[in-house]
N, C-alpha and C. Protein backbone atom coordinates (compact mmCIF):
# COMPACT_ATOMS: atom_id res chain seq x y z
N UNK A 1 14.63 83.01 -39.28
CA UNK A 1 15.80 83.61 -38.68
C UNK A 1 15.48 84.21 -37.30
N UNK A 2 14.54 84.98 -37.40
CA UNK A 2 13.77 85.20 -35.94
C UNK A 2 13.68 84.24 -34.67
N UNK A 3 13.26 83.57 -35.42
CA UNK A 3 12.79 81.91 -34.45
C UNK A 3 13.91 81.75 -34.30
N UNK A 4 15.00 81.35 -34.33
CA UNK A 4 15.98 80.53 -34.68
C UNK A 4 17.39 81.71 -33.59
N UNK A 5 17.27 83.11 -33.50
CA UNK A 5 17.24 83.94 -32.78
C UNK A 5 16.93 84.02 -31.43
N UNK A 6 15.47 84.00 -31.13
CA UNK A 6 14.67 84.20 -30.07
C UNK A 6 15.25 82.87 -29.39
N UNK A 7 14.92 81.45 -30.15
CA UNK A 7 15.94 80.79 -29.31
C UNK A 7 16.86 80.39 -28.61
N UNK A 8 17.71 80.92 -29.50
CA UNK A 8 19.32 81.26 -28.98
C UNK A 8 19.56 82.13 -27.62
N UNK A 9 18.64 82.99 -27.40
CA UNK A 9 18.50 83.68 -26.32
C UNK A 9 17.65 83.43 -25.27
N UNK A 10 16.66 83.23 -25.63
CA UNK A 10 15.53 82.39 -24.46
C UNK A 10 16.15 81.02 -23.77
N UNK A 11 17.07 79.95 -24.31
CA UNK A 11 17.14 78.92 -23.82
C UNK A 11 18.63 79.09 -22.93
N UNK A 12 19.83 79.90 -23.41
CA UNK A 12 20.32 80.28 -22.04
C UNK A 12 19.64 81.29 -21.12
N UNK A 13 18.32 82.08 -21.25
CA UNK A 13 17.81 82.36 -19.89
C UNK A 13 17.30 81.62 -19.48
N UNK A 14 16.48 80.38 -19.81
CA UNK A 14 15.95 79.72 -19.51
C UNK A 14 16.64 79.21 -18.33
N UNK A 15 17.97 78.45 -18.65
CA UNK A 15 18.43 78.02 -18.47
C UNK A 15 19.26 78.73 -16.84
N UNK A 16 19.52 80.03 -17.20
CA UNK A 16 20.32 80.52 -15.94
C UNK A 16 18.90 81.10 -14.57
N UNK A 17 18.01 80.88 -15.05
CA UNK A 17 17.10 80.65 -14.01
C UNK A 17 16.73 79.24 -13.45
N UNK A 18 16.61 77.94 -14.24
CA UNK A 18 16.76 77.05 -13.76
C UNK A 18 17.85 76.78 -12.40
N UNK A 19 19.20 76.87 -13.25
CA UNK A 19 20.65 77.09 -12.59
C UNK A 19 20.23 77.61 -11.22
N UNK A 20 19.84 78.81 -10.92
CA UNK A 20 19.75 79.88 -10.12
C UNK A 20 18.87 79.22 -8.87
N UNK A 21 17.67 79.04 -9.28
CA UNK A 21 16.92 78.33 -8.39
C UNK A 21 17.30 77.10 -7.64
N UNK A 22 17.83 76.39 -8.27
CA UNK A 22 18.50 74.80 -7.86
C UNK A 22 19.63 75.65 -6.77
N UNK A 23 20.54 76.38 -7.51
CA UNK A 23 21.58 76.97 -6.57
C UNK A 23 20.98 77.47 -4.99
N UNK A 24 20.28 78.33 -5.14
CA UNK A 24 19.77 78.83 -3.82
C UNK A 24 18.48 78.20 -3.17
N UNK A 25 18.74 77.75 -2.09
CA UNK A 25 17.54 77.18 -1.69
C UNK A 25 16.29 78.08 -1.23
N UNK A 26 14.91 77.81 -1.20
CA UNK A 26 13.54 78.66 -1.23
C UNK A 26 13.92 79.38 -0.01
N UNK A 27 12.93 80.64 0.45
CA UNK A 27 13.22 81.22 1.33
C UNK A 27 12.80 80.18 2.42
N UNK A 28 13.84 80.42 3.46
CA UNK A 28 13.64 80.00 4.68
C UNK A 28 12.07 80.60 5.63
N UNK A 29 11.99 79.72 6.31
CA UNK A 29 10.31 79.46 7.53
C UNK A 29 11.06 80.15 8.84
N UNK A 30 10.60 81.71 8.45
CA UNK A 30 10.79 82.56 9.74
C UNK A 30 10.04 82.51 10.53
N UNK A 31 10.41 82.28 11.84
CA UNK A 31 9.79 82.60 13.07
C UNK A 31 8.32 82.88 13.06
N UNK A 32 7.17 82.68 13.50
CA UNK A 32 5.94 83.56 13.54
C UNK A 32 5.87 84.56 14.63
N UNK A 33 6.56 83.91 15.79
CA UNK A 33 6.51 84.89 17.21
C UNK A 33 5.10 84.44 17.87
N UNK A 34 5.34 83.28 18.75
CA UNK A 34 3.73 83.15 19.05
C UNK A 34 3.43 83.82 20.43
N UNK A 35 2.53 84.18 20.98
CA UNK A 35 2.24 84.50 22.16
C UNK A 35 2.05 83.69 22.97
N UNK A 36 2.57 83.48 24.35
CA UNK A 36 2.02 82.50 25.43
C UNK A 36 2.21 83.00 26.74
N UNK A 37 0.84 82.67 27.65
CA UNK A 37 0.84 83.40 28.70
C UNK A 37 0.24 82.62 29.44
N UNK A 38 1.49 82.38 30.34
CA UNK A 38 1.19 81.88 31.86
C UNK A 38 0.17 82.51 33.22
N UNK A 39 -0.77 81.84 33.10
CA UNK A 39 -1.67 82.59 34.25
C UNK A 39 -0.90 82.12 35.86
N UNK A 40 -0.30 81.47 35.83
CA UNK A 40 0.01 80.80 37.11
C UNK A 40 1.58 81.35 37.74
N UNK A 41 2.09 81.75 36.57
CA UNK A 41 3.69 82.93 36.91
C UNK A 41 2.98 84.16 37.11
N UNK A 42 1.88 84.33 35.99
CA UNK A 42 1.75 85.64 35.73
C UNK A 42 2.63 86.48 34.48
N UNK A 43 2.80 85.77 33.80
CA UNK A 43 4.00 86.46 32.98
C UNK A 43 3.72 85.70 31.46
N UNK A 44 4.13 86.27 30.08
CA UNK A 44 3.82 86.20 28.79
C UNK A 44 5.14 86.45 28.39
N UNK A 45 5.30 85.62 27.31
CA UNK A 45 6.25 85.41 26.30
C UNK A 45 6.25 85.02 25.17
N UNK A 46 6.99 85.39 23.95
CA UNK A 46 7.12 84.98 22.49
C UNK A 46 7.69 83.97 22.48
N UNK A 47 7.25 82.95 21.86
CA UNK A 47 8.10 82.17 21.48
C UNK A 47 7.94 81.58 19.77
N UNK A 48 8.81 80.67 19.16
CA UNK A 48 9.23 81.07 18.04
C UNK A 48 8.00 80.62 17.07
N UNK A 49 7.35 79.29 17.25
CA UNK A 49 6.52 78.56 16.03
C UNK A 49 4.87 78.31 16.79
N UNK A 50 4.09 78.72 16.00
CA UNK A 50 2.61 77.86 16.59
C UNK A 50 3.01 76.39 16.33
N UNK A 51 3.79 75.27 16.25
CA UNK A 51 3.96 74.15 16.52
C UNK A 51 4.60 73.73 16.92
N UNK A 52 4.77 74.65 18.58
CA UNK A 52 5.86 74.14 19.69
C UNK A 52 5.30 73.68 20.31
N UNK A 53 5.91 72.55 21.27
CA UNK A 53 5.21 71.90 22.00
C UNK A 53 4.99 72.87 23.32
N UNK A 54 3.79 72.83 24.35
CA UNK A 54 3.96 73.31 24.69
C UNK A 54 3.52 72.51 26.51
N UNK A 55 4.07 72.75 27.72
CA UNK A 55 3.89 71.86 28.68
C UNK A 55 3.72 72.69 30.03
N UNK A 56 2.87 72.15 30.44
CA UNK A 56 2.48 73.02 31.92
C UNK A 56 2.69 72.05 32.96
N UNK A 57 4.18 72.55 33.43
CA UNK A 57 4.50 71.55 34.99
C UNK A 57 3.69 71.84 35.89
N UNK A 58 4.17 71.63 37.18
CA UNK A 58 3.72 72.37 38.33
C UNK A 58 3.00 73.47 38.08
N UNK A 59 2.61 73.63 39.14
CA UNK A 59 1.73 74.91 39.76
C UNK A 59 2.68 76.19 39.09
N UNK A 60 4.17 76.09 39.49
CA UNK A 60 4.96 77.22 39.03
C UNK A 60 5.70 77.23 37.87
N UNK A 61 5.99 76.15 36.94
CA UNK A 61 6.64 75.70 35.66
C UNK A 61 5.45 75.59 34.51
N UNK A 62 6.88 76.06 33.68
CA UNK A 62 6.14 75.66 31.81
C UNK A 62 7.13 75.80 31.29
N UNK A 63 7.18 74.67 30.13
CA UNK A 63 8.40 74.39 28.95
C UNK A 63 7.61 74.37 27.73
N UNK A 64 8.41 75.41 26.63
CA UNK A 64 8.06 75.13 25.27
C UNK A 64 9.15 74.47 24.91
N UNK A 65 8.75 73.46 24.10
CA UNK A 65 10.20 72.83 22.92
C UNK A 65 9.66 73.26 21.95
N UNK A 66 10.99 73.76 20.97
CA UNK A 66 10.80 74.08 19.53
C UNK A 66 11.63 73.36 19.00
N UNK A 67 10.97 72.43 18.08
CA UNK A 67 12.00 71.93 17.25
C UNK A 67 12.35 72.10 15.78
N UNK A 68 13.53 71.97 15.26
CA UNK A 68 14.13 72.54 14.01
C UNK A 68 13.23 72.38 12.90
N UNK A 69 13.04 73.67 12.52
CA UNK A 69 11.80 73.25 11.28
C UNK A 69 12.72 73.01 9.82
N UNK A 70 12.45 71.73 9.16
CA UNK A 70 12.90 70.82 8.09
C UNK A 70 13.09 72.30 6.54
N UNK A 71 12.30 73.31 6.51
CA UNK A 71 11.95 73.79 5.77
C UNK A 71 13.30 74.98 5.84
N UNK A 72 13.52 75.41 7.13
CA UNK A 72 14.76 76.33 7.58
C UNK A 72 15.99 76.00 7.73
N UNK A 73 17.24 76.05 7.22
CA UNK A 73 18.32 75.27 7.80
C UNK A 73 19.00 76.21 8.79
N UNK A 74 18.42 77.22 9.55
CA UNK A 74 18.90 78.22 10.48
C UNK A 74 18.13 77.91 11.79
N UNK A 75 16.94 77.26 11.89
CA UNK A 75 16.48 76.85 13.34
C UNK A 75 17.09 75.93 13.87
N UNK A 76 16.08 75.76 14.73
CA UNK A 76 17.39 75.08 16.30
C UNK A 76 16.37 74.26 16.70
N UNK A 77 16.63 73.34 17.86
CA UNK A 77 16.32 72.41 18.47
C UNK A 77 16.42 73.73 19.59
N UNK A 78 15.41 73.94 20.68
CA UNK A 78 15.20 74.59 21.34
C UNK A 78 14.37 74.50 22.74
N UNK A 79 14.44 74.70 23.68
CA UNK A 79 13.87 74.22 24.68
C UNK A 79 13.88 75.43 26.03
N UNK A 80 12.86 76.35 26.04
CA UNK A 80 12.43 77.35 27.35
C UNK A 80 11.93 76.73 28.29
N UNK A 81 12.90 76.65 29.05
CA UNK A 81 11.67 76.39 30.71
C UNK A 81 12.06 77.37 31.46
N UNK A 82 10.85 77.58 32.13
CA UNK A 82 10.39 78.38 32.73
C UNK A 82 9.88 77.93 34.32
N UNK A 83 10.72 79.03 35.53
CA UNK A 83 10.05 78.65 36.69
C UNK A 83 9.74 80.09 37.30
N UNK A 84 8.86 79.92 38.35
CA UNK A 84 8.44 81.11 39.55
C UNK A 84 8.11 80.91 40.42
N UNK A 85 8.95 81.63 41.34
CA UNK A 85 8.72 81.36 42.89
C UNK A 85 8.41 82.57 43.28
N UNK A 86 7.62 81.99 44.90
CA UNK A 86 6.64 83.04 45.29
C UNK A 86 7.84 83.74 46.23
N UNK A 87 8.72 83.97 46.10
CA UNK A 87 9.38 84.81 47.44
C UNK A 87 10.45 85.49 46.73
N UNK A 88 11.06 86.68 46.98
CA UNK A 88 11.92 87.30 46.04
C UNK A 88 13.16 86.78 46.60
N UNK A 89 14.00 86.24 46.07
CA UNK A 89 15.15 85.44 46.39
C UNK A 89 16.75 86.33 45.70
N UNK A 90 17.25 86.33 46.52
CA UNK A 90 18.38 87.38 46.03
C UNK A 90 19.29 86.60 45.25
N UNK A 91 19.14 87.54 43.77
CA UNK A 91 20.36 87.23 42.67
C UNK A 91 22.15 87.65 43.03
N UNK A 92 22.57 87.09 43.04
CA UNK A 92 24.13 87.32 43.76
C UNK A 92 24.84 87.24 42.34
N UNK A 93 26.08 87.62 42.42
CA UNK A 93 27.24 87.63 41.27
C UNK A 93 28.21 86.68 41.98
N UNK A 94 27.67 85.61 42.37
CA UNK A 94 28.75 84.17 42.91
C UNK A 94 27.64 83.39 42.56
N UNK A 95 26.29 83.56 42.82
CA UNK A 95 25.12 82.45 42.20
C UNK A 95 25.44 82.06 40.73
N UNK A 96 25.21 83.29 40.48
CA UNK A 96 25.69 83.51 38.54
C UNK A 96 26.81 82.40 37.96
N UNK A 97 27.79 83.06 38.85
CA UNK A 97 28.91 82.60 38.71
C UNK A 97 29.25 80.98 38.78
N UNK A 98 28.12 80.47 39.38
CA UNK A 98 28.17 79.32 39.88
C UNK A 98 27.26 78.80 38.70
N UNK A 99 26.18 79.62 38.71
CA UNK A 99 25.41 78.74 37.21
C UNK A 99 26.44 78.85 36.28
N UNK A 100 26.89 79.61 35.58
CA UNK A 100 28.04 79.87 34.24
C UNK A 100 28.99 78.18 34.13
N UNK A 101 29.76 77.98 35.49
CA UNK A 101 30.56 76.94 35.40
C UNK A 101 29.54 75.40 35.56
N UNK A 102 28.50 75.65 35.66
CA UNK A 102 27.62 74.72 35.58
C UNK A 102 27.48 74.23 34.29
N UNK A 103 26.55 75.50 33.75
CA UNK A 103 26.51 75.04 31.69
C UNK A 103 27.57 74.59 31.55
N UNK A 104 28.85 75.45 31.21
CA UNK A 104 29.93 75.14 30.66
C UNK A 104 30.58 73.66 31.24
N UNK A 105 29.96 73.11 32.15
CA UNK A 105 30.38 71.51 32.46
C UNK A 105 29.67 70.69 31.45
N UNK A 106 28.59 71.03 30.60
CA UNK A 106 27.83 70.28 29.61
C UNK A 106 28.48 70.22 28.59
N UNK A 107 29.59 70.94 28.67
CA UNK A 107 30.07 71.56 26.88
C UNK A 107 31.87 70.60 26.69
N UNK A 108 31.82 70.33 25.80
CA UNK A 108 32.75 69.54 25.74
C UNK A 108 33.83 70.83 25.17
N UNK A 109 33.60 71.52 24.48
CA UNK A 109 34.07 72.59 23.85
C UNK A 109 33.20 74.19 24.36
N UNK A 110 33.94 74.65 25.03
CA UNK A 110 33.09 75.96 25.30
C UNK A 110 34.30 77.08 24.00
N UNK A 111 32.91 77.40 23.20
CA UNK A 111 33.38 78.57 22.08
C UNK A 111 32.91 80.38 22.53
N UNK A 112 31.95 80.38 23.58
CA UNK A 112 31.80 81.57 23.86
C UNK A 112 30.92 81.19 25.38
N UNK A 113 31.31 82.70 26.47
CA UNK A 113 30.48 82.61 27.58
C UNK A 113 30.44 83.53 27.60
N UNK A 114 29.14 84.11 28.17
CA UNK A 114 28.61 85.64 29.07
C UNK A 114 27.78 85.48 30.05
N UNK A 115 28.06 86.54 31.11
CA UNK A 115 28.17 86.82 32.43
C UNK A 115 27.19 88.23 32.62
N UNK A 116 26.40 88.39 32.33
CA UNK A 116 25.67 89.73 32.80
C UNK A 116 24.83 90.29 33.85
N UNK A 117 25.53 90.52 34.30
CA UNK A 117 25.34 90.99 36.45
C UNK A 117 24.06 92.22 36.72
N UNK A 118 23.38 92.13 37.27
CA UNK A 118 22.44 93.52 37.63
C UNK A 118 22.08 94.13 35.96
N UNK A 119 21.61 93.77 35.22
CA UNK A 119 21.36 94.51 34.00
C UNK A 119 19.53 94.79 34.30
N UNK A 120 19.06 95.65 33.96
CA UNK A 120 18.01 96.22 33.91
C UNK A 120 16.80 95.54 33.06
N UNK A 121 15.65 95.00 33.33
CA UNK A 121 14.66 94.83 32.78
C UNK A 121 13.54 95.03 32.65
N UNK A 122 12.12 94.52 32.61
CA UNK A 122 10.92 95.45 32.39
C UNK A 122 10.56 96.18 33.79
N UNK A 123 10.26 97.27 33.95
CA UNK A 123 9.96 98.19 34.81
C UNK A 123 11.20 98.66 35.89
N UNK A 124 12.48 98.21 35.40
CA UNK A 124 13.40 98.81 36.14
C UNK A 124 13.59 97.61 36.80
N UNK A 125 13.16 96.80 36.70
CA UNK A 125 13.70 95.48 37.58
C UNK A 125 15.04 95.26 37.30
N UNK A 126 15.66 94.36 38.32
CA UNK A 126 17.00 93.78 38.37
C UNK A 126 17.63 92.59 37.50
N UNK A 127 17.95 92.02 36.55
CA UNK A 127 18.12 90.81 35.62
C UNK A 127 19.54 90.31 35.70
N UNK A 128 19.52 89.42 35.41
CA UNK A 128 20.83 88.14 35.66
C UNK A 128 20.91 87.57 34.76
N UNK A 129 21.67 87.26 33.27
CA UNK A 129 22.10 86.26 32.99
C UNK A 129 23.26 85.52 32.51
N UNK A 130 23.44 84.26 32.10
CA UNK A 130 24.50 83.68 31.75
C UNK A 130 24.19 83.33 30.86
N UNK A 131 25.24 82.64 29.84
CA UNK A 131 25.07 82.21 28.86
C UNK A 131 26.46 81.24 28.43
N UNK A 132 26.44 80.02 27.91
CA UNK A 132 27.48 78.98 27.52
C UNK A 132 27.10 78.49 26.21
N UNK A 133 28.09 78.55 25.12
CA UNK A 133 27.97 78.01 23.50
C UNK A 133 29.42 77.14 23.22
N UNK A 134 28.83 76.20 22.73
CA UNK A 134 30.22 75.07 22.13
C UNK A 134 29.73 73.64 21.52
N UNK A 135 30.73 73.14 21.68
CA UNK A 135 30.48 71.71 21.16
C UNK A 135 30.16 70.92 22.27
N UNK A 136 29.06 69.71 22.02
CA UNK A 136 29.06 68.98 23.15
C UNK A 136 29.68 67.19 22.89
N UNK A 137 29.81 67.35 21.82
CA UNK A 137 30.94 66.28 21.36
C UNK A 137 31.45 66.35 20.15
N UNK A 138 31.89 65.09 19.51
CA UNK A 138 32.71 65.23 18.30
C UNK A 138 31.82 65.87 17.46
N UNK A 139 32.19 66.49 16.23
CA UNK A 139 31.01 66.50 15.23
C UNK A 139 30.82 67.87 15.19
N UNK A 140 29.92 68.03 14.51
CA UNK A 140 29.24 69.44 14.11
C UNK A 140 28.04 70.08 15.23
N UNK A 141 28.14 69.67 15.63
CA UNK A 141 26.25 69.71 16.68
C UNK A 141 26.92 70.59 18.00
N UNK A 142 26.26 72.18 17.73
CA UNK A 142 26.58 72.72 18.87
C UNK A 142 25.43 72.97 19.96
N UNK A 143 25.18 73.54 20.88
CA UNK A 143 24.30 73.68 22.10
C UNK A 143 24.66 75.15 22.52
N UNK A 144 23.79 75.86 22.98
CA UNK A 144 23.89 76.90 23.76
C UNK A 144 22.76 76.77 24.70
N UNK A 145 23.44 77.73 26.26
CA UNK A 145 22.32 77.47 27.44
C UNK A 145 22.35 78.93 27.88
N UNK A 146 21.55 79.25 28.04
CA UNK A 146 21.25 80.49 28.79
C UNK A 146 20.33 80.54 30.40
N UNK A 147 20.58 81.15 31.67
CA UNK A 147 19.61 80.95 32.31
C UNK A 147 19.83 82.79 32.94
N UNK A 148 18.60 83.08 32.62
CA UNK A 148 17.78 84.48 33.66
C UNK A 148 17.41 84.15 34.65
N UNK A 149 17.72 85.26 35.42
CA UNK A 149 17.24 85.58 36.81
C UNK A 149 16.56 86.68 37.18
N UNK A 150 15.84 87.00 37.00
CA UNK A 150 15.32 88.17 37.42
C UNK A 150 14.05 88.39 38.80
N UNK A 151 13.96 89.46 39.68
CA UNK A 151 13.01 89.35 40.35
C UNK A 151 11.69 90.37 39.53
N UNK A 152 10.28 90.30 40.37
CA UNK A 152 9.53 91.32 39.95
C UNK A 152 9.01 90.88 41.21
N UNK A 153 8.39 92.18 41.61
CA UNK A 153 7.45 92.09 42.69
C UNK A 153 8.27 91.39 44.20
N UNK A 154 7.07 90.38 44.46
CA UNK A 154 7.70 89.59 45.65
C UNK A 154 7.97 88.17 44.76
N UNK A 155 8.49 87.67 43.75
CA UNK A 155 8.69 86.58 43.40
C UNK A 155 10.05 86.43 42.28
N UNK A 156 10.37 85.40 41.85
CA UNK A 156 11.30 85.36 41.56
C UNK A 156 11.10 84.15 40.03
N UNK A 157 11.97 84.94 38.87
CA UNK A 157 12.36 84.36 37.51
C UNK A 157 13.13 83.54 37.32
N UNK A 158 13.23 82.49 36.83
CA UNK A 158 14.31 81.66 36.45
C UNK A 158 13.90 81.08 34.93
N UNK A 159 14.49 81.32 34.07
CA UNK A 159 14.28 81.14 32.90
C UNK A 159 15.62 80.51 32.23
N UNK A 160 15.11 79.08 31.72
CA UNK A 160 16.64 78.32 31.12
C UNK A 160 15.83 78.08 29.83
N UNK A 161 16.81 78.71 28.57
CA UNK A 161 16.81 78.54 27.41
C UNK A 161 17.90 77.83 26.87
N UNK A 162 17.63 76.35 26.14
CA UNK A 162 18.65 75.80 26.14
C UNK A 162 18.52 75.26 24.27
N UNK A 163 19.57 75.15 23.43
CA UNK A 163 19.24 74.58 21.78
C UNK A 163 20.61 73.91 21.65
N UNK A 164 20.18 73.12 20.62
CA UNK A 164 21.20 72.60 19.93
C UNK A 164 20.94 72.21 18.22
N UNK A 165 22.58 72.76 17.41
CA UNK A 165 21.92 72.36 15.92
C UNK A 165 23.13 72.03 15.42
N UNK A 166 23.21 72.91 14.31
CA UNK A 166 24.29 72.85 13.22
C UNK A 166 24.68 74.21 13.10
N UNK A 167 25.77 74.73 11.93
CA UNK A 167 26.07 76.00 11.72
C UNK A 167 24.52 76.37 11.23
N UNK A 168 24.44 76.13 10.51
CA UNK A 168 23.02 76.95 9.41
C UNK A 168 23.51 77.49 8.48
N UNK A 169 22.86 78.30 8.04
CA UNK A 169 23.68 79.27 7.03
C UNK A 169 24.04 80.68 7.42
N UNK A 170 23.58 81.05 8.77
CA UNK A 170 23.73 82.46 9.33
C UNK A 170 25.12 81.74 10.76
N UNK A 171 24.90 80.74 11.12
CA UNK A 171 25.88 80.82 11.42
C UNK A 171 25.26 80.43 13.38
N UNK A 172 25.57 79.03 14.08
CA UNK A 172 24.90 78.91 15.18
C UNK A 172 24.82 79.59 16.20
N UNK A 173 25.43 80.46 16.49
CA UNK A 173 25.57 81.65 17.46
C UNK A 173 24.60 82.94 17.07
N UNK A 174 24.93 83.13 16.26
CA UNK A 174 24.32 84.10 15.53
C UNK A 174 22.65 84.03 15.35
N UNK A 175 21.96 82.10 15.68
CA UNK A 175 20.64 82.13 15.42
C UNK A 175 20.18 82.19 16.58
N UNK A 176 21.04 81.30 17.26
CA UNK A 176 20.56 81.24 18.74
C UNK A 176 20.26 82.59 19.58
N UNK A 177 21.14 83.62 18.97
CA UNK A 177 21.02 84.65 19.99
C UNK A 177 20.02 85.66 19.59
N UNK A 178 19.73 85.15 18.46
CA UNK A 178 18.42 86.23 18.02
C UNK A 178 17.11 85.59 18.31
N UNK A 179 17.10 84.38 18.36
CA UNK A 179 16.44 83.36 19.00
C UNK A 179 15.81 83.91 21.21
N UNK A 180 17.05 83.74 21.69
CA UNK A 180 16.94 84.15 22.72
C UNK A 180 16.72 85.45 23.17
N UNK A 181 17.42 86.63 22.42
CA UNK A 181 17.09 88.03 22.55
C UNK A 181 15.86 88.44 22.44
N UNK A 182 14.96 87.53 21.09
CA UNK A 182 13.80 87.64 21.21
C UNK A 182 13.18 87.28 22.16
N UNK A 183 13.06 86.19 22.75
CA UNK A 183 12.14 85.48 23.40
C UNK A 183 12.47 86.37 24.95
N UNK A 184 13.81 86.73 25.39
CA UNK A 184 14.33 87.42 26.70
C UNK A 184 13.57 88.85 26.65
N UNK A 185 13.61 89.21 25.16
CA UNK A 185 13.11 90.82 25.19
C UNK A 185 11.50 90.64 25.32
N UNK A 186 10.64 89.77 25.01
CA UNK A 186 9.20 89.53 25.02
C UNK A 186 8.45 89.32 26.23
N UNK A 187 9.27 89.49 27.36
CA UNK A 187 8.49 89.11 28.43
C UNK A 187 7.52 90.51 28.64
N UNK A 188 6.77 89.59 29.65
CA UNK A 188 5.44 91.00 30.15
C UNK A 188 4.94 90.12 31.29
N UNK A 189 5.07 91.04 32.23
CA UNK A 189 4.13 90.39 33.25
C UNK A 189 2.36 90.89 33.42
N UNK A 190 1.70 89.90 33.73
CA UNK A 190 0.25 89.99 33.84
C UNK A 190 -0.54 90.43 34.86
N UNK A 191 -0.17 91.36 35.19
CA UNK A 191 -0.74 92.23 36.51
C UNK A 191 -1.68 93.35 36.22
């Protein structure tokens, strides 16, 4: 009667943990935050996976691609490039303005834009950016572009962060920008 008991109860738990597991998929492959530092800008940044690609243009360029890790359904197809010029070049609020309607010419669907003029960054410096999110054709597959401006010193930032994915499960706006906030908030220059 025992046996026959213990059964009766063990095989629907059994069972609603099976259920449970199948239902929710394993935890998602967060970010590691890798370090990378440009000797030739002078400047260091996070970026998201130790298996991004990683590319040294010119004398003044570098691009990481990150691409969507199979294991996460919240990463992105992702792509930082990075430039620096040797002369401090003045950020304007019509330059801006002019990058903004630029992205948003890529977007077949623009679902959100921002415009952020003179905002403050590491050591009191001056920062610039834009930002464009939407569809870039039929379908599910959205894109967001971001490009910084910032000066330091006598030289000048230009930083284009650009992805494209799916909703995820947090939702594509929502990854991208924690995505970018990180990587925007991680800078350091090497002086």
């Amino acid at each position: 009667m025992k046996k026959e008991l213990g059964a009766r109860i063990m095989f629907p738990i059994i069972f609603l943990i099976i259920v449970a597991f199948l239902s929710f998929p394993p935890a998602s492959a967060q970010p590691t935050w890798e370090l990378y530092e440009d000797k030739d800008c002078a400047i260091s940044l996070m970026h998201p996976f130790k298996t991004d690609k990683i590319s040294d243009g010119s004398v003044e360029t570098f691009q990481i691609e990150s691409i969507k890790q199979i294991s996460d359904p919240d990463s992105l197809n992702m792509s930082i490039f990075t430039s620096c010029i040797d002369e401090k070049v003045s950020i304007t609020e019509h330059t801006m303005n002019l990058t903004l309607s630029g992205l948003k010419e890529d977007l077949q669907i623009v679902t959100f834009e921002e415009n952020s003029f003179n905002g403050t960054l590491i050591d009191g410096e001056r920062a610039s950016s834009v930002t464009a999110v939407g569809q870039i054709g039929i379908g599910n597959i959205l894109s967001a572009y971001t490009v910084a401006e910032f000066n330091h010193g006598n030289s000048t930032y230009i930083i284009r962060i650009s992805s494209s994915g799916d909703e995820g499960l947090s939702g594509f706006f929502n990854n991208y920008q924690y995505l970018r906030d990180n990587i925007l908030g991680s800078i350091n220059f090497l002086e």
